[in-house]
N, C-alpha and C. Protein backbone atom coordinates (compact mmCIF):
# COMPACT_ATOMS: atom_id res chain seq x y z
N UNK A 1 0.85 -1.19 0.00
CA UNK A 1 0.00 0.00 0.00
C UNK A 1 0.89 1.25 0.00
N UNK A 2 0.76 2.32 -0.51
CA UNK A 2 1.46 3.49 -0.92
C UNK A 2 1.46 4.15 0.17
N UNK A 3 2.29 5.09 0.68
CA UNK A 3 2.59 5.85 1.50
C UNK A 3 1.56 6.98 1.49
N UNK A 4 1.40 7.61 2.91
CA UNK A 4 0.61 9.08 2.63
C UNK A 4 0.88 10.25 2.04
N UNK A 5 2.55 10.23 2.17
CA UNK A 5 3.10 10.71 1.44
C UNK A 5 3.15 10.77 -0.46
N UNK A 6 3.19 9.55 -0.75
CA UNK A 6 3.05 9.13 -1.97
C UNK A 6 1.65 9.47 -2.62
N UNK A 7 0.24 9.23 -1.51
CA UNK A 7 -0.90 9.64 -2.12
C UNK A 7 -1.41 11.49 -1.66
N UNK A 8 -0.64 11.79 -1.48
CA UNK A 8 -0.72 13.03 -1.33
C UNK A 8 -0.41 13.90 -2.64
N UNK A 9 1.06 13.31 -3.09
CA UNK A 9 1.76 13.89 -4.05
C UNK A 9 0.87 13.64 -5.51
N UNK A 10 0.21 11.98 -5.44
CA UNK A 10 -0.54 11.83 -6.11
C UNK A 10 -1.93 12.68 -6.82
N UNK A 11 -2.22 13.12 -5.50
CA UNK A 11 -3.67 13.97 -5.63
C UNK A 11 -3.31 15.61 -5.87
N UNK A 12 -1.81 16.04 -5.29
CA UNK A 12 -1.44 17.06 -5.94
C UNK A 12 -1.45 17.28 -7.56
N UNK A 13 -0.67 16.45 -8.01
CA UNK A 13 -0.08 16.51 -9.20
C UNK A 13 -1.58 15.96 -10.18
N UNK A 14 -2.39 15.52 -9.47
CA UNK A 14 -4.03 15.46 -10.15
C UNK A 14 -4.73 16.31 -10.67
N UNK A 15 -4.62 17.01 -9.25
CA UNK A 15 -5.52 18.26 -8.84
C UNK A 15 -4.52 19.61 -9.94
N UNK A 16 -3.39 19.50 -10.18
CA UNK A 16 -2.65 20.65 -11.22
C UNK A 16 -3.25 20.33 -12.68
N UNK A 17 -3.34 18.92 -12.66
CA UNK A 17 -3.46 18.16 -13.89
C UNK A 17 -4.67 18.89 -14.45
N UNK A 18 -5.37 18.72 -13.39
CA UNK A 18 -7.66 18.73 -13.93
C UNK A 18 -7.25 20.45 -14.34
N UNK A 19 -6.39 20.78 -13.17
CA UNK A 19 -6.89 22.65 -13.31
C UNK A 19 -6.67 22.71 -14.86
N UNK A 20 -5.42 22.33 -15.18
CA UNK A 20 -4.72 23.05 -16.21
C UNK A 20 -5.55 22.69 -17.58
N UNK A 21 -6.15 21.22 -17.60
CA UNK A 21 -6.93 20.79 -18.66
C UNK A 21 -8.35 21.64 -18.93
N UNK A 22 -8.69 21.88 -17.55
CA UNK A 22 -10.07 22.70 -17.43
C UNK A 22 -9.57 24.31 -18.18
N UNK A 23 -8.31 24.69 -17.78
CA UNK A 23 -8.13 26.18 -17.76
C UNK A 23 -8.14 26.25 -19.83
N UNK A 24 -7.33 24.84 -20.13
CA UNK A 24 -7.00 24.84 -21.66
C UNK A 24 -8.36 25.11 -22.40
N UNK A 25 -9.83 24.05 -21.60
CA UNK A 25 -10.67 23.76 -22.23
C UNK A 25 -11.60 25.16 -22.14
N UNK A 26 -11.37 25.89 -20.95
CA UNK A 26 -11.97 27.31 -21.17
C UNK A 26 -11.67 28.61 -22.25
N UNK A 27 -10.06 28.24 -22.49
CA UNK A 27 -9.65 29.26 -23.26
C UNK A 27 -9.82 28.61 -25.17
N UNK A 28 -9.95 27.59 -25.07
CA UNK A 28 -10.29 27.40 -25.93
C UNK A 28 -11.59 27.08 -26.68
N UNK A 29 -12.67 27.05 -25.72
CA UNK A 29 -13.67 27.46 -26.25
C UNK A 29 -13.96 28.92 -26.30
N UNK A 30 -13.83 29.94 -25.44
CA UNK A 30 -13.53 31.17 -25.96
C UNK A 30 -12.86 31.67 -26.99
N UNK A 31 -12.04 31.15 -27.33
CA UNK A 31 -11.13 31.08 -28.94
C UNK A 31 -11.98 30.58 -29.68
N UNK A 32 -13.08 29.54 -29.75
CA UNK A 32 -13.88 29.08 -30.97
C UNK A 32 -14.86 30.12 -31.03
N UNK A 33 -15.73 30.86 -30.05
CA UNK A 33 -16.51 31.71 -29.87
C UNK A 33 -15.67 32.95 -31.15
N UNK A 34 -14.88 33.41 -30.74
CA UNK A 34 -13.63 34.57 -31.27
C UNK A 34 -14.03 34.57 -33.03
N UNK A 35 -14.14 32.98 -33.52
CA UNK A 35 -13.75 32.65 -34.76
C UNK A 35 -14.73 32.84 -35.46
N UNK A 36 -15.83 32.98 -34.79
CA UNK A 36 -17.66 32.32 -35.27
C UNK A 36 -17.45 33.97 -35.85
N UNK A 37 -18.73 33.52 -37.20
CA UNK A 37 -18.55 34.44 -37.93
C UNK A 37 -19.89 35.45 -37.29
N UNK A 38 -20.41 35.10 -36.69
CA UNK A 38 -21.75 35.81 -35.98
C UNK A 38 -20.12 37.11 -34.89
N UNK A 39 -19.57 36.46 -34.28
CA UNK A 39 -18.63 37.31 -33.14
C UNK A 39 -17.38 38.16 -34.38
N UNK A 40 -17.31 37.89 -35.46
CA UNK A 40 -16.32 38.80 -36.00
C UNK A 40 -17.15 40.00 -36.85
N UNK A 41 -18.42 39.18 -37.36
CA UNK A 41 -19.19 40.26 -38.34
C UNK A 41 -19.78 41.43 -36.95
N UNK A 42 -20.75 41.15 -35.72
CA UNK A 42 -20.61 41.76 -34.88
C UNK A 42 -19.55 43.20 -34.49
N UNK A 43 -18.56 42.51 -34.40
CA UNK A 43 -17.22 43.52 -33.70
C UNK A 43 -17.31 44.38 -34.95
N UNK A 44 -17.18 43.89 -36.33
CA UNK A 44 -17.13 45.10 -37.31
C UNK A 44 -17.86 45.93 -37.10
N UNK A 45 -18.94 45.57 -37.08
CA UNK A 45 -19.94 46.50 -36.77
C UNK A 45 -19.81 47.74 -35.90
N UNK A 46 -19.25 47.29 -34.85
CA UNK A 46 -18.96 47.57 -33.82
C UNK A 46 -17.88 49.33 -33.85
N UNK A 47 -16.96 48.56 -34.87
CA UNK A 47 -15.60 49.40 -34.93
C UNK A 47 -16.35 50.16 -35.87
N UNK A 48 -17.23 50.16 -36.70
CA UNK A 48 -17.67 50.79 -38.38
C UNK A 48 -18.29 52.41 -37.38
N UNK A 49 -18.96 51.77 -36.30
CA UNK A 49 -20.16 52.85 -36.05
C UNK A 49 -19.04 53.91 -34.74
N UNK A 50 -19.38 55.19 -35.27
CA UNK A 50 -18.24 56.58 -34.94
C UNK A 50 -19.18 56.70 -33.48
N UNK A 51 -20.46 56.65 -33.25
CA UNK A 51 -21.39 57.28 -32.60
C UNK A 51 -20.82 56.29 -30.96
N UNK A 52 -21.08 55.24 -31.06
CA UNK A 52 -20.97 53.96 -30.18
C UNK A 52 -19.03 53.94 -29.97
N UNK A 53 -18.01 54.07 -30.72
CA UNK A 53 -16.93 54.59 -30.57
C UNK A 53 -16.18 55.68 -29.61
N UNK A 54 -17.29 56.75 -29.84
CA UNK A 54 -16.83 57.95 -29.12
C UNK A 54 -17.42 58.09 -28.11
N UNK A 55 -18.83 57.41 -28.06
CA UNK A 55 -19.57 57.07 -26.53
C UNK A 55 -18.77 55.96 -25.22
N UNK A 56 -17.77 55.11 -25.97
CA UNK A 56 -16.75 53.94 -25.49
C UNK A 56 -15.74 54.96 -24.75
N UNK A 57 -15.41 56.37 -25.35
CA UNK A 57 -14.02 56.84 -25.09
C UNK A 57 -12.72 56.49 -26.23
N UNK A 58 -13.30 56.34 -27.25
CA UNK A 58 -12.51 56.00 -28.34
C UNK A 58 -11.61 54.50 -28.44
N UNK A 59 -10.80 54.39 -30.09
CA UNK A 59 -10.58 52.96 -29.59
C UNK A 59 -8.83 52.90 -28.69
N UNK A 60 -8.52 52.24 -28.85
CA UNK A 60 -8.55 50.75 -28.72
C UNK A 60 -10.51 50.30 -28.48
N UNK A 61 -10.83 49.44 -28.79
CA UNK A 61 -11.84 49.17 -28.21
C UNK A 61 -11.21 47.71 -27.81
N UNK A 62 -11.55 46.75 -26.17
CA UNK A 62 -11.20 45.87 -25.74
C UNK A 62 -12.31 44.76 -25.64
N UNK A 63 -12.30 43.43 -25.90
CA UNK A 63 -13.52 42.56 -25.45
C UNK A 63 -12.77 41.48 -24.56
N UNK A 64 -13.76 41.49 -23.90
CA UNK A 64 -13.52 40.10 -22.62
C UNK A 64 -14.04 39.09 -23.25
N UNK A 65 -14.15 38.25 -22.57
CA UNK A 65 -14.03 36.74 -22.41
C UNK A 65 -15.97 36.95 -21.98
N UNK A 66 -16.28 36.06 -23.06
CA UNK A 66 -17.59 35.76 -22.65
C UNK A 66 -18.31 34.66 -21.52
N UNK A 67 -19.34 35.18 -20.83
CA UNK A 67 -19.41 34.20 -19.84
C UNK A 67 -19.63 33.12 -20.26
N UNK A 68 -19.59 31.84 -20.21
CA UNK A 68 -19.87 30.47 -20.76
C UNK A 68 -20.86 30.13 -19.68
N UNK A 69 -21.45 30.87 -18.12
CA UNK A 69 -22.08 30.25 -17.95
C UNK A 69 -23.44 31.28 -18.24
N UNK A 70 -23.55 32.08 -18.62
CA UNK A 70 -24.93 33.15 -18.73
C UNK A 70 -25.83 32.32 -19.96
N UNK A 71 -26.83 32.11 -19.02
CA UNK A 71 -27.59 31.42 -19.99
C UNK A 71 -28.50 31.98 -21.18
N UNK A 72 -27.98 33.60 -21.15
CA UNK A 72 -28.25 34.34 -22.44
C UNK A 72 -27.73 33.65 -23.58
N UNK A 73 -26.43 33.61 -23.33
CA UNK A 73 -25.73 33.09 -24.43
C UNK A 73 -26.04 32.19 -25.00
N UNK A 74 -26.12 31.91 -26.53
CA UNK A 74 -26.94 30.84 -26.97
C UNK A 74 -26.14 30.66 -28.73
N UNK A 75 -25.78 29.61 -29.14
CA UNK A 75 -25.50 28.91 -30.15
C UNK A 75 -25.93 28.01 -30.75
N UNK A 76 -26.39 27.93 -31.96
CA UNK A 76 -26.54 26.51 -32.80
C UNK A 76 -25.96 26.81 -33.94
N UNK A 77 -26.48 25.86 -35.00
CA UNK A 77 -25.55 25.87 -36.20
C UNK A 77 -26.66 27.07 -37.05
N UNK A 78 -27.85 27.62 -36.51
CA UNK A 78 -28.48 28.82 -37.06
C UNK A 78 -28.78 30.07 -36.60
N UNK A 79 -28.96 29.15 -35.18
CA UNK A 79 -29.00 31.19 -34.34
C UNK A 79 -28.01 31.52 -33.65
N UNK A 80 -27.65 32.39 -33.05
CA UNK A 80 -26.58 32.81 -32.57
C UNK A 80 -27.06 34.25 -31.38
N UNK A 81 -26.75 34.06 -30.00
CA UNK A 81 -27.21 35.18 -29.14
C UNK A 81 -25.83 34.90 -28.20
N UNK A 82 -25.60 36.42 -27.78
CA UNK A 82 -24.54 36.64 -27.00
C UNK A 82 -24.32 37.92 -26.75
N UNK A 83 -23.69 37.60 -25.20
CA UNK A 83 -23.30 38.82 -24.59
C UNK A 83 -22.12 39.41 -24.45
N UNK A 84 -20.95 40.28 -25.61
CA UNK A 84 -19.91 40.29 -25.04
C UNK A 84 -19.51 41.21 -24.51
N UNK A 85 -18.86 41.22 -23.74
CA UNK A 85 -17.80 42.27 -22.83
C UNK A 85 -17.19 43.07 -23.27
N UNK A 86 -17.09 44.44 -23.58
CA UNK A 86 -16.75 45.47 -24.69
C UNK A 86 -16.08 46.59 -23.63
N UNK A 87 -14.59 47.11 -23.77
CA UNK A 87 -14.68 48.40 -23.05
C UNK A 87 -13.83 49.01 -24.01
N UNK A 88 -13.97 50.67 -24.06
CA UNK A 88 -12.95 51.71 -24.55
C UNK A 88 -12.40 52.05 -23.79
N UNK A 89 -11.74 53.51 -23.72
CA UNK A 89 -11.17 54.16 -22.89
C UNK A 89 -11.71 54.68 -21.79
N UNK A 90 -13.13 55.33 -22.14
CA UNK A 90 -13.57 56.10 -20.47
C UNK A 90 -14.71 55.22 -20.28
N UNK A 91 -15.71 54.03 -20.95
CA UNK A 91 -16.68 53.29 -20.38
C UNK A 91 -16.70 51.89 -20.87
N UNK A 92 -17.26 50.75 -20.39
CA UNK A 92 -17.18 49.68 -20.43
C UNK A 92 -18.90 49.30 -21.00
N UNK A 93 -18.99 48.19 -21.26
CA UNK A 93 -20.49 47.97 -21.87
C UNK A 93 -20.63 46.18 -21.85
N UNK A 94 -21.85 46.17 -22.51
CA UNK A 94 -22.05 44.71 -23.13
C UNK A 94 -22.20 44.68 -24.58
N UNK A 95 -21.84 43.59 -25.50
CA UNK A 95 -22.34 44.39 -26.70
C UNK A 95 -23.29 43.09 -26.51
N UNK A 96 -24.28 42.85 -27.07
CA UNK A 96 -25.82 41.72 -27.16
C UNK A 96 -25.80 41.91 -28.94
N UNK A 97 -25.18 40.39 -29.43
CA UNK A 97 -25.91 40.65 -30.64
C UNK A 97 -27.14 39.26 -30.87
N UNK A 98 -27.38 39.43 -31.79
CA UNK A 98 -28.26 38.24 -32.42
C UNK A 98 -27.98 38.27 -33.92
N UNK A 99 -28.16 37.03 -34.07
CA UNK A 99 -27.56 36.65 -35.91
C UNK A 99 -28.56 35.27 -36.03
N UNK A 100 -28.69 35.08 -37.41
CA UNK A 100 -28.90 33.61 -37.73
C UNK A 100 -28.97 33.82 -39.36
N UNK A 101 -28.64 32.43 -39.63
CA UNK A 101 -28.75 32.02 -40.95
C UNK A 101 -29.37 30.79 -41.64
N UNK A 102 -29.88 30.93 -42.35
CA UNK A 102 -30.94 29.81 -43.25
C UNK A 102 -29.98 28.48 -43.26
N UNK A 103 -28.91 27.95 -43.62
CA UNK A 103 -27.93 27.06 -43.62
C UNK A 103 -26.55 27.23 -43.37
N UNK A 104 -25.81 25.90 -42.82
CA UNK A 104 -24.28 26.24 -42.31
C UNK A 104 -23.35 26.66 -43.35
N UNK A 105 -23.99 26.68 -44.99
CA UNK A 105 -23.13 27.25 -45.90
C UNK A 105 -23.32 28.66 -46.37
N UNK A 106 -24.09 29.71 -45.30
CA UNK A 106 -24.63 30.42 -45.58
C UNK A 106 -23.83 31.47 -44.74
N UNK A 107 -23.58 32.57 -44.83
CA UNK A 107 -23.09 33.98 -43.65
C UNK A 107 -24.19 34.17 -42.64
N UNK A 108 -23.25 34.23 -41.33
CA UNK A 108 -24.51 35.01 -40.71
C UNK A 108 -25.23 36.39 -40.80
N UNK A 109 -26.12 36.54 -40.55
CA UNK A 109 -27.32 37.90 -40.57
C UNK A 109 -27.17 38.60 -39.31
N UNK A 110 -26.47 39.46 -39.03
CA UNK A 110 -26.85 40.63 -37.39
C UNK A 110 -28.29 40.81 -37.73
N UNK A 111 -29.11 40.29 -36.66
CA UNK A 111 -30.51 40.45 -36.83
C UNK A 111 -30.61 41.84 -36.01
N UNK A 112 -29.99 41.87 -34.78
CA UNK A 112 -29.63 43.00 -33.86
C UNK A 112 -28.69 43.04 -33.23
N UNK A 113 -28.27 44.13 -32.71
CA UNK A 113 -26.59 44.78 -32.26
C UNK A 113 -26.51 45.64 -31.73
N UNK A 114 -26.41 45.72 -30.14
CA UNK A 114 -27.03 46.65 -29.00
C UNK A 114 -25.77 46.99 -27.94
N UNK A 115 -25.46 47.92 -27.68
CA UNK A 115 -24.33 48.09 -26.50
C UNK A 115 -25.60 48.47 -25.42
N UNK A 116 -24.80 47.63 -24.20
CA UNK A 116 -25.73 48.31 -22.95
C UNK A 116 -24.29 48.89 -22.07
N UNK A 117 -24.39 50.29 -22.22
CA UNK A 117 -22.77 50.67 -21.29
C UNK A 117 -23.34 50.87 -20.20
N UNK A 118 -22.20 50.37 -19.05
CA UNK A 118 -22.17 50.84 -17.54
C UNK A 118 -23.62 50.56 -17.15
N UNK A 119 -24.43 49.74 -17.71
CA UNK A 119 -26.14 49.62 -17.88
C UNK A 119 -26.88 50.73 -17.08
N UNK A 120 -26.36 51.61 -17.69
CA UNK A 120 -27.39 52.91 -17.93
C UNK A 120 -27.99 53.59 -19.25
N UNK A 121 -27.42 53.07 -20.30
CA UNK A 121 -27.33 53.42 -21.57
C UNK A 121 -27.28 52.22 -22.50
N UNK A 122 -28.37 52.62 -23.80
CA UNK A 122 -28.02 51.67 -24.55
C UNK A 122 -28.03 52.42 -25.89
N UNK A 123 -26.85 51.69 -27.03
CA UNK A 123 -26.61 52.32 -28.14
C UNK A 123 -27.08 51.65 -29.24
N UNK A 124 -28.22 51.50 -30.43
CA UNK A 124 -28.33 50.49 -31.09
C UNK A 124 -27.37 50.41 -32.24
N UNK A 125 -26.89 49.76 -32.92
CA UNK A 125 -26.14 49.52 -34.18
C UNK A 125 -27.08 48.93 -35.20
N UNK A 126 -27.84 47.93 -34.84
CA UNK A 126 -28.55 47.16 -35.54
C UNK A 126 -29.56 47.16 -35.18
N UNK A 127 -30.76 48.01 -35.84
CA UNK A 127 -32.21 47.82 -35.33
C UNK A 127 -32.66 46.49 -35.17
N UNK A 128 -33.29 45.33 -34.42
CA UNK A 128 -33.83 44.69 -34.37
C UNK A 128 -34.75 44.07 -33.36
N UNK A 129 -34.92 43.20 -32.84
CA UNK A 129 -36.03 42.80 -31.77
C UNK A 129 -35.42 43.14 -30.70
N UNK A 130 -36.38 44.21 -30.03
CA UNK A 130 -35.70 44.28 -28.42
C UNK A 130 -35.46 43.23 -27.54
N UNK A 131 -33.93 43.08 -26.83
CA UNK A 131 -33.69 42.64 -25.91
C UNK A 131 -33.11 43.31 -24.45
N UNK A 132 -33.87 43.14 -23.23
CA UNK A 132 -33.22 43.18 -22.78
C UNK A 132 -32.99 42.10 -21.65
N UNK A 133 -31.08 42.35 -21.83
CA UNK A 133 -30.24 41.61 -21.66
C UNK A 133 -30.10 41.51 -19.66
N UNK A 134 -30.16 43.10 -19.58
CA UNK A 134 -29.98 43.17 -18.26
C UNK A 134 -31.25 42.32 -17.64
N UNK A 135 -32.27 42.32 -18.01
CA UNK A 135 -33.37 41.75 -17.39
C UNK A 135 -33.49 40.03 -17.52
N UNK A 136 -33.28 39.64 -18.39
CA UNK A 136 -32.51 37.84 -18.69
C UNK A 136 -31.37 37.50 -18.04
N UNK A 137 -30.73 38.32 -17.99
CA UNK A 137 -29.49 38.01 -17.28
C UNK A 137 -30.02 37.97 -15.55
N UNK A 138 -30.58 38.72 -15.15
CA UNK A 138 -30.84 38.96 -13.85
C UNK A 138 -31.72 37.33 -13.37
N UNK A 139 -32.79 37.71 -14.14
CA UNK A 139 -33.50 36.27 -14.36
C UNK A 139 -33.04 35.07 -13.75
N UNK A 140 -31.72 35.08 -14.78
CA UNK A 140 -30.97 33.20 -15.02
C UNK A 140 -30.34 33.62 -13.64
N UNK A 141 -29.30 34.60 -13.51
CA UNK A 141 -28.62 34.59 -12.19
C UNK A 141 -29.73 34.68 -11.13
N UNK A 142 -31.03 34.69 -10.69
CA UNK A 142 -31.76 34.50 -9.69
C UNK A 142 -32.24 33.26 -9.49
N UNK A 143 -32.16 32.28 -10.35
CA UNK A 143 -33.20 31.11 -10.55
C UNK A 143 -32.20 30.16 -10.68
N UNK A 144 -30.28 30.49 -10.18
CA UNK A 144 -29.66 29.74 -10.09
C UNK A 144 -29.55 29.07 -9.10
């Protein structure tokens, strides 16, 4: 039978193991998110519009890491909803878009494209079906 020593070191070198696989498997689904053409056509958008730019504090404009657990967020191979993390220089925001497309050989559609900054303000880019985000979001985080 192994020492306590020995199963100690064991459950260390486990416990580094799981983190580091978990930490890979987070950053790399955030990297697939990054690639989706719904999250790059979005950001253009994003950078195109002067109004939503200069309301940020100009660019750099920065995006975070989307939550993976907000159950706003939503993917298939046709619709597409998400919340990302957007800041400029003097304010921070969400950007909420929505996209979908008729087939996977098809581009996605910004159906709508909404900054909610510092959630006091919201900027539209893309007219489309109101969401709000702050109020879904509150939702899922209460009913967790």
């Amino acid at each position: 039978m192994p020492s306590l020593s020995t199963l100690k070191k064991i459950a260390f070198f486990g416990g580094i193991t799981s983190l580091g696989g978990s930490l890979f498997l987070y950053f790399k689904i955030q990297a697939n998110f990054s690639k989706g053409g719904y999250f790059k056509k979005s950001l253009t958008l994003l950078n195109e519009d002067k109004n939503a730019i200069e309301i940020l504090g100009g660019k750099p404009i920065s995006v975070g890491y989307i939550h993976l657990l907000d159950s706003f967020n939503y993917i298939d191979g046709k619709k597409a909803q998400l919340a990302i993390p957007i800041s400029g220089r003097s304010h921070s925001g969400t950007l909420i878009t929505r996209a979908t497309r008729e087939s996977f050989a098809e581009e996605w559609d910004i159906k709508s494209l909404v900054i909610d900054i510092d959630q006091k303000e919201t900027i539209t880019i893309v007219d489309g079906p109101i969401v709000d985000y702050r109020k879904q979001a509150n939702s899922s985080s209460t009913s967790n």
